[in-house]
Protein backbone atom coordinates (compact mmCIF):
# COMPACT_ATOMS: atom_id res chain seq x y z
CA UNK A 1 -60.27 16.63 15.66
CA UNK A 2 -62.28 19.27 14.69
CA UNK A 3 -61.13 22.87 15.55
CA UNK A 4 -63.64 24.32 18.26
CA UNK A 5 -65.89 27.51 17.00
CA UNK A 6 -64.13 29.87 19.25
CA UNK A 7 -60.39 29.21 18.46
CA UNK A 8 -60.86 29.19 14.34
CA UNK A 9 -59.32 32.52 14.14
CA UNK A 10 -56.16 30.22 15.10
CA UNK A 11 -56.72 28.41 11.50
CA UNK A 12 -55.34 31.48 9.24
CA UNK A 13 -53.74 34.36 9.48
CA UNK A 14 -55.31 37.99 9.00
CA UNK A 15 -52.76 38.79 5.64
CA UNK A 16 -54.32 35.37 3.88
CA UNK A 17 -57.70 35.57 2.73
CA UNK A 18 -59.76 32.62 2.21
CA UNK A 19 -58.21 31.80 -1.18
CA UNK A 20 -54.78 31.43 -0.33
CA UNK A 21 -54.02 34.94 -1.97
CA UNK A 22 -52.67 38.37 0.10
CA UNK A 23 -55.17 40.27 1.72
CA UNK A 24 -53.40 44.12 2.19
CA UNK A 25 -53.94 45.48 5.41
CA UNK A 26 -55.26 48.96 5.31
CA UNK A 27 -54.57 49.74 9.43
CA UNK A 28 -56.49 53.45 10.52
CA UNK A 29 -54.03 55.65 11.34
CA UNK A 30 -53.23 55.29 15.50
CA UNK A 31 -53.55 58.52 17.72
CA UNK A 32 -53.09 58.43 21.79
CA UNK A 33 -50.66 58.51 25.01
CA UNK A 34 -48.79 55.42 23.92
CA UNK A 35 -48.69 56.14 20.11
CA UNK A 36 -47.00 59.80 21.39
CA UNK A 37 -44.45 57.82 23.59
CA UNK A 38 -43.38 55.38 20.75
CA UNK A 39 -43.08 58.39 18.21
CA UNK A 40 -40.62 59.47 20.93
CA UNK A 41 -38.54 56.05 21.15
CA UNK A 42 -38.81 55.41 17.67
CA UNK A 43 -37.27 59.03 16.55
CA UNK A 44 -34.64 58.81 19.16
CA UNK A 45 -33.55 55.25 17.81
CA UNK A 46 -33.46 56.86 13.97
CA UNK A 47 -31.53 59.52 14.91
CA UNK A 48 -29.03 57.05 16.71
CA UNK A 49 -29.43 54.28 13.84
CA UNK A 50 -28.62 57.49 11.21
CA UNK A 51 -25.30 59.34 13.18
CA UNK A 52 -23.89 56.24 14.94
CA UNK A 53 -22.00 55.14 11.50
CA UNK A 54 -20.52 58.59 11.33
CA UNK A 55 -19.31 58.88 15.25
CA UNK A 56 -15.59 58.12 15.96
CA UNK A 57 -14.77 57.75 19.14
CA UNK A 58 -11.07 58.12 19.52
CA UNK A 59 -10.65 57.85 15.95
CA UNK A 60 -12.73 54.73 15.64
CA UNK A 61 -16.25 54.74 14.44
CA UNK A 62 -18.80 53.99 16.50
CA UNK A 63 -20.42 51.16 15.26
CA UNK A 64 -18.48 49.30 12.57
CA UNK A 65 -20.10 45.78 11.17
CA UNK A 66 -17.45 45.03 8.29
CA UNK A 67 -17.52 41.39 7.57
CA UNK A 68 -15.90 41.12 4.68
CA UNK A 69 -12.28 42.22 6.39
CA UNK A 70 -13.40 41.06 9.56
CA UNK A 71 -13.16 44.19 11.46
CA UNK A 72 -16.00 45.23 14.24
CA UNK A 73 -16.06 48.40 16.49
CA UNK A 74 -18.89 48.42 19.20
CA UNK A 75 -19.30 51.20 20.83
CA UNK A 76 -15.81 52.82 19.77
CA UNK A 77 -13.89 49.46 21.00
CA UNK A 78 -12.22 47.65 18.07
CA UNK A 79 -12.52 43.69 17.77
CA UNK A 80 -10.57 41.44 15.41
CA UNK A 81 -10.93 37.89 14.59
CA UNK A 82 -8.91 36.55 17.33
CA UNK A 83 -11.85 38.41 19.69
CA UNK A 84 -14.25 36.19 18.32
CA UNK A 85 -14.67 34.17 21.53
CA UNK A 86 -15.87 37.70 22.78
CA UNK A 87 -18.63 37.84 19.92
CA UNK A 88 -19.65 34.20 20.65
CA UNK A 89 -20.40 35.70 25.00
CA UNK A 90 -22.31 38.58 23.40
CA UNK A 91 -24.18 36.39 21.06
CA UNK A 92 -25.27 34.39 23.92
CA UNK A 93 -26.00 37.14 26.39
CA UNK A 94 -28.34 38.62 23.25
CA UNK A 95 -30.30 35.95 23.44
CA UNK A 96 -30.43 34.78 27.15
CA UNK A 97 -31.79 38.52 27.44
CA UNK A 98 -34.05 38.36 24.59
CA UNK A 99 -35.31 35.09 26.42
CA UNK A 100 -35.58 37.26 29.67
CA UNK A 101 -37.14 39.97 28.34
CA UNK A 102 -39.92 37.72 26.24
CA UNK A 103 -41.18 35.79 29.57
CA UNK A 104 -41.70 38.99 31.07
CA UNK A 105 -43.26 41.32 28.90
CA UNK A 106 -44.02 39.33 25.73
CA UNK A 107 -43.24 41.02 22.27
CA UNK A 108 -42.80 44.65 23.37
CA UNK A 109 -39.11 44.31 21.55
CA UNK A 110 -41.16 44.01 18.58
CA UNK A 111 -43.55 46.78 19.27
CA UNK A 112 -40.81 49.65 20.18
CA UNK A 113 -37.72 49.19 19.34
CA UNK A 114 -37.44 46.93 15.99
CA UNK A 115 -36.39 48.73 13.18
CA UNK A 116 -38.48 46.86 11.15
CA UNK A 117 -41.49 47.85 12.79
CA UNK A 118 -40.11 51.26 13.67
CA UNK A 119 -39.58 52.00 9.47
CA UNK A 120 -42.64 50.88 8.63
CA UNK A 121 -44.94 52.34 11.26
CA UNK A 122 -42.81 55.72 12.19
CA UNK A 123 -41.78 56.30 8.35
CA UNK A 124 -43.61 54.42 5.47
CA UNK A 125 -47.19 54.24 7.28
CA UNK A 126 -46.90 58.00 8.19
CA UNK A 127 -45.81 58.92 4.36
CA UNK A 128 -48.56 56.85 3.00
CA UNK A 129 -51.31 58.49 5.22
CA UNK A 130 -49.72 62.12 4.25
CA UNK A 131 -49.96 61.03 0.90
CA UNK A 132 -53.32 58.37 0.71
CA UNK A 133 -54.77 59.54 3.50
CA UNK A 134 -56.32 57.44 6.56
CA UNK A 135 -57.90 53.76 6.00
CA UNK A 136 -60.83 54.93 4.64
CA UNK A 137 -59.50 56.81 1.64
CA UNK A 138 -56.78 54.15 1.06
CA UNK A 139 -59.28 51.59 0.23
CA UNK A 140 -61.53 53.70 -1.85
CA UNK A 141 -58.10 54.60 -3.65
CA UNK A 142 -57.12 50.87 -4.67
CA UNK A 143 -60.41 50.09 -5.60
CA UNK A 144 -60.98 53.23 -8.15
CA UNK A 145 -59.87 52.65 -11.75
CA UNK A 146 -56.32 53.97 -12.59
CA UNK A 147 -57.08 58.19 -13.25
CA UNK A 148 -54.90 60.87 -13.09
CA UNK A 149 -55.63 60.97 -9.21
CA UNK A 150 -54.17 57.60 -8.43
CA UNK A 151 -51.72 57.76 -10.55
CA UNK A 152 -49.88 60.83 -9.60
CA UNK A 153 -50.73 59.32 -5.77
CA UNK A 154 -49.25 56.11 -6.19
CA UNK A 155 -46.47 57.26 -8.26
CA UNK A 156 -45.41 60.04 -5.41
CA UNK A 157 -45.64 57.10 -2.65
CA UNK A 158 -43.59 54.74 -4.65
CA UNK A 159 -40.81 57.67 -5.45
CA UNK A 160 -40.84 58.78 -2.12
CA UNK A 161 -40.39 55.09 -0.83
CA UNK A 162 -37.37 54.57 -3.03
CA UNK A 163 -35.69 57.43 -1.83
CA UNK A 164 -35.99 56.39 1.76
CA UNK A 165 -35.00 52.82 1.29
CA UNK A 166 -31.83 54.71 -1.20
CA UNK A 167 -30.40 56.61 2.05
CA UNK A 168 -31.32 53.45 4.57
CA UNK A 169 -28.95 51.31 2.14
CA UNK A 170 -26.57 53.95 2.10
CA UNK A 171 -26.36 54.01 6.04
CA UNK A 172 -26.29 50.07 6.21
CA UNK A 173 -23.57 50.52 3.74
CA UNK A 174 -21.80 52.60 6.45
CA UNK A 175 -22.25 50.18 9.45
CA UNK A 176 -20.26 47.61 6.63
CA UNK A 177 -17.90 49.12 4.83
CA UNK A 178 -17.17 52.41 7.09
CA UNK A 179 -18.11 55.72 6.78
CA UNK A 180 -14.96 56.86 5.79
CA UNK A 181 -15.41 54.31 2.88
CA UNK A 182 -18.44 55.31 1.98
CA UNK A 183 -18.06 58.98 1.75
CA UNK A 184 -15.16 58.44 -0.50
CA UNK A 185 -17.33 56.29 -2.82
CA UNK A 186 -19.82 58.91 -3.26
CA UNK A 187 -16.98 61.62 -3.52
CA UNK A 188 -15.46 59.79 -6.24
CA UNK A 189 -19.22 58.81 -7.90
CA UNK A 190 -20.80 55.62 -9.09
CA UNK A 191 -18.87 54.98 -12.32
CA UNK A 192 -15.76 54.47 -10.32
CA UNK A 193 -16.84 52.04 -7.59
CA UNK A 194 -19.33 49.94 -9.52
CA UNK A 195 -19.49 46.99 -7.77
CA UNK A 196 -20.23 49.12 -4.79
CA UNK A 197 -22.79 50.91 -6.72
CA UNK A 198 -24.49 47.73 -7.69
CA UNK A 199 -24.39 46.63 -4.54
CA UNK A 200 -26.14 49.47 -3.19
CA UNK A 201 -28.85 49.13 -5.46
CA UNK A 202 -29.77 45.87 -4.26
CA UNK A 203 -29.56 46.72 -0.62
CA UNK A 204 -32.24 49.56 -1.61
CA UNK A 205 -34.62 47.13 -3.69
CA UNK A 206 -34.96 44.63 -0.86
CA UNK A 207 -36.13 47.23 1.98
CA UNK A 208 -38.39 48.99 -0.87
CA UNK A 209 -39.53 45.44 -1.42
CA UNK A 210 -39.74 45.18 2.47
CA UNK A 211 -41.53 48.37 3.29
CA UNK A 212 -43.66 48.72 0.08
CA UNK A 213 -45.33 45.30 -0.45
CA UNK A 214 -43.84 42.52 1.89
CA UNK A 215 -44.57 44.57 5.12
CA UNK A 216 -46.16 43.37 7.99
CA UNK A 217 -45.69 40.08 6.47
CA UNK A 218 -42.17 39.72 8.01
CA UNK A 219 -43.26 40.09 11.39
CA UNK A 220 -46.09 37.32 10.59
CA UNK A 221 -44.09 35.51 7.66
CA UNK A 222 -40.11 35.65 8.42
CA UNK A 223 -39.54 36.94 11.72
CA UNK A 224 -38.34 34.38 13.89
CA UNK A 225 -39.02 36.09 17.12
CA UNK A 226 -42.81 35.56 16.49
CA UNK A 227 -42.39 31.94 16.46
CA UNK A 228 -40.15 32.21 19.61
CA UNK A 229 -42.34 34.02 21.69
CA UNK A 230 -44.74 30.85 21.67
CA UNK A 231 -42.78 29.01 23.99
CA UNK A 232 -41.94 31.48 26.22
CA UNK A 233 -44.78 33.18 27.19
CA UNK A 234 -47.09 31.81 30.44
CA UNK A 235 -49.58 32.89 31.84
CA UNK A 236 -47.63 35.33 34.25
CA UNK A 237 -45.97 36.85 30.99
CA UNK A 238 -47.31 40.90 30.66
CA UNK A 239 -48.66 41.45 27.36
CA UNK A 240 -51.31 43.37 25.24
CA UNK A 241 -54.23 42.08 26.41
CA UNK A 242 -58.21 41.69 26.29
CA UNK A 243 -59.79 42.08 29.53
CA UNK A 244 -62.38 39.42 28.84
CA UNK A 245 -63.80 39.16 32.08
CA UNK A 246 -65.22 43.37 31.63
CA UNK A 247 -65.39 43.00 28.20
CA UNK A 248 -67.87 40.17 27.83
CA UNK A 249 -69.20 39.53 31.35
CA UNK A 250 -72.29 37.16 31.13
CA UNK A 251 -74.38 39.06 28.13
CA UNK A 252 -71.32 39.08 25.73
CA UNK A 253 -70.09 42.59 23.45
CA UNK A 254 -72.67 44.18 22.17
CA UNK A 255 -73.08 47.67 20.50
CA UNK A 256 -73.46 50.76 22.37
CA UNK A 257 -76.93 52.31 22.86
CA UNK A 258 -77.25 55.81 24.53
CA UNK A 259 -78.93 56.09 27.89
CA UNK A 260 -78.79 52.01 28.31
CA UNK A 261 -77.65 51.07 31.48
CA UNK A 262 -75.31 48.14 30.50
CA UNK A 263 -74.29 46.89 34.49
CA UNK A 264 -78.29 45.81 34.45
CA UNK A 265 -78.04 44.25 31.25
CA UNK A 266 -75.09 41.91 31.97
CA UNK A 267 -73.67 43.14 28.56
CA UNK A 268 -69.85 43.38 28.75
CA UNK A 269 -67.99 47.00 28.31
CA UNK A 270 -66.81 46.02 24.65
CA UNK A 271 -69.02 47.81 22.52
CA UNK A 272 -68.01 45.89 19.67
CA UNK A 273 -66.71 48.98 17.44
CA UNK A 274 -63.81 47.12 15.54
CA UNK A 275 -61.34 50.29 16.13
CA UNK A 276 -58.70 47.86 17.56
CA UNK A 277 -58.87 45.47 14.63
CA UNK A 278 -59.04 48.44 12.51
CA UNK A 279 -56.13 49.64 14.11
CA UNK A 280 -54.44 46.99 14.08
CA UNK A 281 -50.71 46.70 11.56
CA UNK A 282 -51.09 43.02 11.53
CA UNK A 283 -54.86 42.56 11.03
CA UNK A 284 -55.37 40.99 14.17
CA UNK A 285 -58.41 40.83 16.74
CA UNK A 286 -56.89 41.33 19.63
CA UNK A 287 -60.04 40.27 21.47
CA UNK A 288 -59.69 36.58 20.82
CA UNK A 289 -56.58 36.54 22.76
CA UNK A 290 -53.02 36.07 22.05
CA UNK A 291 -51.84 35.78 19.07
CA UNK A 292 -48.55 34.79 17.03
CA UNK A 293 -49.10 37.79 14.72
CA UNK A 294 -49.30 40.53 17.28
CA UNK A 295 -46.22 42.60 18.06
CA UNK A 296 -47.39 44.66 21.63
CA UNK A 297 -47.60 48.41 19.17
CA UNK A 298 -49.95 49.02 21.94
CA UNK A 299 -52.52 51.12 18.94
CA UNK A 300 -55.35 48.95 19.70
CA UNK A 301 -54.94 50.34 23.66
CA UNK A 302 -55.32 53.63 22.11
CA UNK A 303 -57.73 52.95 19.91
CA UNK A 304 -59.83 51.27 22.28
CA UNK A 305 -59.21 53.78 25.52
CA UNK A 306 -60.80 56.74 23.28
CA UNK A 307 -63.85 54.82 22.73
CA UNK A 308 -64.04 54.09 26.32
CA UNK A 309 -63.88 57.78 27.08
CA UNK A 310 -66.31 58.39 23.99
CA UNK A 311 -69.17 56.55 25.92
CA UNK A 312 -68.07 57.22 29.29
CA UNK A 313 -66.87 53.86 29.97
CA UNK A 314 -63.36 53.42 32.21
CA UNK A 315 -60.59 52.83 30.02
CA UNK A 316 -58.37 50.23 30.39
CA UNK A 317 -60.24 47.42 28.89
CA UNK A 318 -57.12 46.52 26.47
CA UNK A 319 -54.18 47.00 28.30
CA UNK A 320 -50.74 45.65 29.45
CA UNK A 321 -51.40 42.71 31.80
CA UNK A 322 -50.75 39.17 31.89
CA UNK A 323 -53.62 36.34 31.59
CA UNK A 324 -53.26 35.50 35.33
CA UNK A 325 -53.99 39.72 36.47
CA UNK A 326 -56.83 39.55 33.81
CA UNK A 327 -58.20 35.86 35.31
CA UNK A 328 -57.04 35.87 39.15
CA UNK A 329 -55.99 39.81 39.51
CA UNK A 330 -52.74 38.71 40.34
CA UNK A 331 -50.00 41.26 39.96
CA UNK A 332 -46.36 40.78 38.57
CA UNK A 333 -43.96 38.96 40.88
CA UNK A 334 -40.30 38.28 40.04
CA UNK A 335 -40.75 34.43 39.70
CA UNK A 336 -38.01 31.37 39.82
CA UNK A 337 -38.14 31.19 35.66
CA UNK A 338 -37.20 34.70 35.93
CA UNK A 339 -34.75 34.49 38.83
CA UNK A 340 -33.29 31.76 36.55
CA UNK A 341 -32.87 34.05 33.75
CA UNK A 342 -31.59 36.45 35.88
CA UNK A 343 -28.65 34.85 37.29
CA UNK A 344 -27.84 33.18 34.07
CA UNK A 345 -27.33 36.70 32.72
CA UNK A 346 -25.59 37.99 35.48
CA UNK A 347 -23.11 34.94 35.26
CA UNK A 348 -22.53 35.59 31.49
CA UNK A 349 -21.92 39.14 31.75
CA UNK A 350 -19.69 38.66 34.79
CA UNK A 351 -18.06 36.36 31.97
CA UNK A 352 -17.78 39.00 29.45
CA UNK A 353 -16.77 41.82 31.62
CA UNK A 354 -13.86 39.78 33.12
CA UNK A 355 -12.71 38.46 29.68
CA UNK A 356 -12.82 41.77 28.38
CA UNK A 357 -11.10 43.56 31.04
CA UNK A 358 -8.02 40.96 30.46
CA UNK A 359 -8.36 41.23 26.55
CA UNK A 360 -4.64 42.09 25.20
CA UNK A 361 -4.02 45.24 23.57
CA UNK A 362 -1.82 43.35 20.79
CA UNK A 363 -2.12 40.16 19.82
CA UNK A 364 0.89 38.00 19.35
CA UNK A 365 1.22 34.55 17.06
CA UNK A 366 4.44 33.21 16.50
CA UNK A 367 4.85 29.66 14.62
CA UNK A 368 7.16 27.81 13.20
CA UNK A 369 7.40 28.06 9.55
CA UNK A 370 5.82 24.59 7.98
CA UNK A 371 8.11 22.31 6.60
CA UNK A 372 11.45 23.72 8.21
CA UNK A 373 13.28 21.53 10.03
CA UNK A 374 16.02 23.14 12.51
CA UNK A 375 19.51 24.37 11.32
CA UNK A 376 22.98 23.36 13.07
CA UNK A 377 24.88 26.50 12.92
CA UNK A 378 28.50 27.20 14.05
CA UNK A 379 29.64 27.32 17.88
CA UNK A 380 26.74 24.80 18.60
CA UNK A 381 23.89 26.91 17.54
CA UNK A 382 20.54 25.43 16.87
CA UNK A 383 18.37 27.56 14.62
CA UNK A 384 14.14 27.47 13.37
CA UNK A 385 12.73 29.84 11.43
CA UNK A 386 9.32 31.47 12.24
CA UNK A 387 6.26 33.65 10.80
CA UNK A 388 5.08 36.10 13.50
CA UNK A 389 1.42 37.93 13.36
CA UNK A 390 1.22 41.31 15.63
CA UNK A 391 -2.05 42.68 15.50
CA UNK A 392 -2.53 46.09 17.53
CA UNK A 393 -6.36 46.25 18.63
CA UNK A 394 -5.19 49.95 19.87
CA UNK A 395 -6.30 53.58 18.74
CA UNK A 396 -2.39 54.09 19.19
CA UNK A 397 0.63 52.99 17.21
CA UNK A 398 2.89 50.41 19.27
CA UNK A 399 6.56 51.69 18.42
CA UNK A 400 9.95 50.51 18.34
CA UNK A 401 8.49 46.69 18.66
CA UNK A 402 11.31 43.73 19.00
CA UNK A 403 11.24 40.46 20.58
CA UNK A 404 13.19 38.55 23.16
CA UNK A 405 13.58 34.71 24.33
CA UNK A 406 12.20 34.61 28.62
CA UNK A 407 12.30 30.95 28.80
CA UNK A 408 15.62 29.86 27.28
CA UNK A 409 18.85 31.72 26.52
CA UNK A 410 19.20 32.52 23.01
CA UNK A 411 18.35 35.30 20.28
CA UNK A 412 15.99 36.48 18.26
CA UNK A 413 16.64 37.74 14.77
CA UNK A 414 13.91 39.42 12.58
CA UNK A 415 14.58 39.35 9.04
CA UNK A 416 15.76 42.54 6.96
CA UNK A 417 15.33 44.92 10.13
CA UNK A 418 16.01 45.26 13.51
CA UNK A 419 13.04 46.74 14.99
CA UNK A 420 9.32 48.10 13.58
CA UNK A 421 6.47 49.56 14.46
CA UNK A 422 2.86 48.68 14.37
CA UNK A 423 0.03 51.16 13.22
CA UNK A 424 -3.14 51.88 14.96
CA UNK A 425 -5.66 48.94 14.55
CA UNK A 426 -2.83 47.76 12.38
CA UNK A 427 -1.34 44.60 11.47
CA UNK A 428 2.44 43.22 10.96
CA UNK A 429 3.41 39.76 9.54
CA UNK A 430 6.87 38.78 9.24
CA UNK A 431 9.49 36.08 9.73
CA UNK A 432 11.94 35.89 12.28
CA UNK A 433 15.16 33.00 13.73
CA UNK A 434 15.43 31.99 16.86
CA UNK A 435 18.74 30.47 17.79
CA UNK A 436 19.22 28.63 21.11
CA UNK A 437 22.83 26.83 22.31
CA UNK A 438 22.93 23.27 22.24
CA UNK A 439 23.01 23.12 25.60
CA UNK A 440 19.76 24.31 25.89
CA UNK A 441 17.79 21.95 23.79
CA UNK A 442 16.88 19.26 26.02
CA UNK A 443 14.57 17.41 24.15
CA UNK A 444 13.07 17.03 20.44
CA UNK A 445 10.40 19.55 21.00
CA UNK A 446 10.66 22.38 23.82
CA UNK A 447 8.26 25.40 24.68
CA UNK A 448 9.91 28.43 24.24
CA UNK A 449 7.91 32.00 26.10
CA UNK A 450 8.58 34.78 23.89
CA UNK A 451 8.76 38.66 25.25
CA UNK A 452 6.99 41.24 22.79
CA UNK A 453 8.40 44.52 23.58
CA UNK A 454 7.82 48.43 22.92
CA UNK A 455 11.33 49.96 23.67
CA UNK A 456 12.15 48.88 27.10
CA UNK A 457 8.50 47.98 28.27
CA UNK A 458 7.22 44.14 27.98
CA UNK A 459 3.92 44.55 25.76
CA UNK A 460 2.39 41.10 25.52
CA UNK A 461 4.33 37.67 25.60
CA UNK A 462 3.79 34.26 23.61
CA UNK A 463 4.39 31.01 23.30
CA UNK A 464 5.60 28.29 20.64
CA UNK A 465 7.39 25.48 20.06
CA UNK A 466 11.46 24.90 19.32
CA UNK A 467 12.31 21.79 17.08
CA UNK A 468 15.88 20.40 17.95
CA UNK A 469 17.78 17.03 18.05
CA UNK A 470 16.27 13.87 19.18
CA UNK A 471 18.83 13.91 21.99
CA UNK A 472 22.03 15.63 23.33
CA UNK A 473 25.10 14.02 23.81
């Protein structure tokens, strides 16, 4: 079935020329209301994306990512491996939000608060127009043979560029290995954490790789989000949009012409100028609707509001609306996909909130040691030996820890001491007997409920199994 003449654009992407090869985007630099209130949001997320590695709150850093010894702090509040049910709610209420969010207002995520875009937009595009200058001068400077002018241009960008993606590695290092970590790497220099170094060095050549030449490809390319948003946006969703209905009217877009009194003509209020494709960090034409690559930056409603005011036209012609305000001028209503969503993520954080108000402060395991089968002992003594795991999820150190039997009577033993304490976000491993009269063991394989106590006060309790005799005579 042939494609029809209108929806071609839908064929290729703006980053793929007609040979298969890249075509480089050379966007003009933005300038307007929304471009000032995303240089806002974007600087306030860098300076939290830049400190929060190096924030402790109560002694615990901020935001801590550190998969290799599987240790996670979010927002100050430490999580171990046995909290991963806790990382699986969170997971889920991420992306029943993200779900949310997208039928309601599109790709604004994508817009205003990736980093991705944020880095490359706020950062990278800014250094390249100090340095290149606007579109114009960009593409007159890759065309122009390699002189002493491009060459002392391209080769300040490039520096420049490493440096930056340098200290973003360094501060990704921080959300993985610590802060603390990190700082005593760099105090003790490269030659003495190598691996680290090397490391380092290939967290920095992927995001110069990203923000230097891949780009705006990753938002078009790699980004799974783009793909998402496809089938989750309706007509009701709020998004960057074209008012076709002004724009074209029954004459079409047409260039401007002073003193012509376009409402007689029929022709539409686009004036055809090309400042929102020019504009535009993906290439796009925002004009022939929407489109997988766009990512709601909101510069081609700059762009195209001061060439409404240029010509004395109202502004407003690109905008935030959905496809049912632009065709119907029906406004945003709260609708049952939304109510859906809503209640979904209301249930899941109830979830969360309840399972995290009841989450232990230490973590007990106690099993049987593998392989052991019980020990008769004098005076009618049945004995099993154990491996216990205590790990304190606390800023504070648990003191003076020892155990006791609450289901049976009995005693616990710990092996070479008598009691120990357990360090701040620490963890303890040991081995331990439990002896239990005969008269107790009722059957091959009883529960036991085991008390874990600071001093006097009962801290946590579990539970295990007690291998004895078939049957008691």
């Amino acid at each position: 079935m042939e494609t029809p003449e209108n929806e071609v654009f839908r064929d290729s992407i703006a980053t793929i020329d007609e040979k298969g090869k890249r075509a480089w985007i050379y966007p003009k630099k933005p300038s307007g209301r929304f471009y000032e209130y995303r240089k806002i949001v974007s600087y306030v997320l860098l300076a939290f994306l830049f400190s929060a590695p190096f924030i402790k709150v109560n002694g615990n850093q901020f935001l801590l990512l550190n998969v290799l010894e599987r240790r996670f702090n979010i927002f100050g509040f430490p999580f171990w491996p046995q909290d991963f049910h806790l990382f699986v709610i969170m997971m889920i209420i991420g992306v029943v939000f993200v779900i949310f969010f997208t039928v309601a207002f599109g790709r604004l995520f994508c817009g205003w608060i990736c980093p991705q875009t944020i880095f490359m937009e706020m950062v990278f595009r800014r250094i390249e127009y100090w340095i290149e200058g606007d579109r114009g001068k960009q593409i007159r400077l890759d065309k122009q043979p390699w002189n002493a002018e491009k060459i002392r241009k391209r080769a300040t960008k490039w520096t420049v560029f490493f440096i930056i993606s340098f200290l973003i590695a360094n501060v990704f290092l921080a959300y993985l290995i610590s802060s603390d970590k990190l700082l005593e790497y760099i105090t003790e220099g490269p030659l003495e954490n190598m691996s680290t170094f090397i490391s380092l060095l290939i967290f920095t050549a992927v995001f110069y790789f990203v923000f230097a030449w891949f780009r705006e490809q990753v938002c078009v390319i790699a980004c799974p989000y783009g793909r998402l948003q496809g089938v989750l946006l309706d007509n009701k969703s709020i998004v960057v949009a074209y008012d076709h209905k002004r724009g074209e009217k029954e004459v079409g877009r047409a260039k401007f012409k002073k003193n012509e009194d376009r409402v007689a003509s029929g022709k539409g209020d686009c004036i055809d100028c090309f400042q929102c494709v020019h504009v535009c960090p993906t290439g796009i034409d925002i004009r022939n609707g929407t489109q997988l690559e766009c990512v709601n930056c909101t510069a081609c409603i700059d762009a195209c509001d001061s060439m409404m005011e240029a010509v004395n036209l109202p502004k407003g012609l690109i905008r935030y609306a959905s496809e049912d305000n632009i065709e119907k001028k029906a406004k945003f209503t709260f609708n049952a996909r939304l109510k859906g969503y809503s209640a979904v993520l209301l249930i899941l954080t109830g979830i969360f909130a309840g399972m995290l108000f009841l989450r232990n402060d230490l973590e007990a395991t106690i099993l049987r040691l593998p392989g052991q089968l019980y020990q008769k002992k004098e005076n009618n003594i049945i004995s099993n030996v154990y491996t216990y795991k205590l790990v304190n999820k606390t800023s504070d150190e648990v003191a003076d820890v020892t155990f006791k039997l609450l289901s049976h009577e009995g005693t616990i033993t710990i092996v070479s001491m008598d009691t120990f304490d357990v360090a701040r976000q620490g963890l303890e491993e040991g081995t331990l007997y439990i002896d239990i009269p005969r008269s107790e063991v009722d059957s091959d394989n009883i529960k036991l409920k085991i008390g874990v106590y600071s001093g006097d006060e009962l801290i946590e309790t579990a539970k295990t199994t007690f291998l004895g005799p078939i049957s008691y005579q």
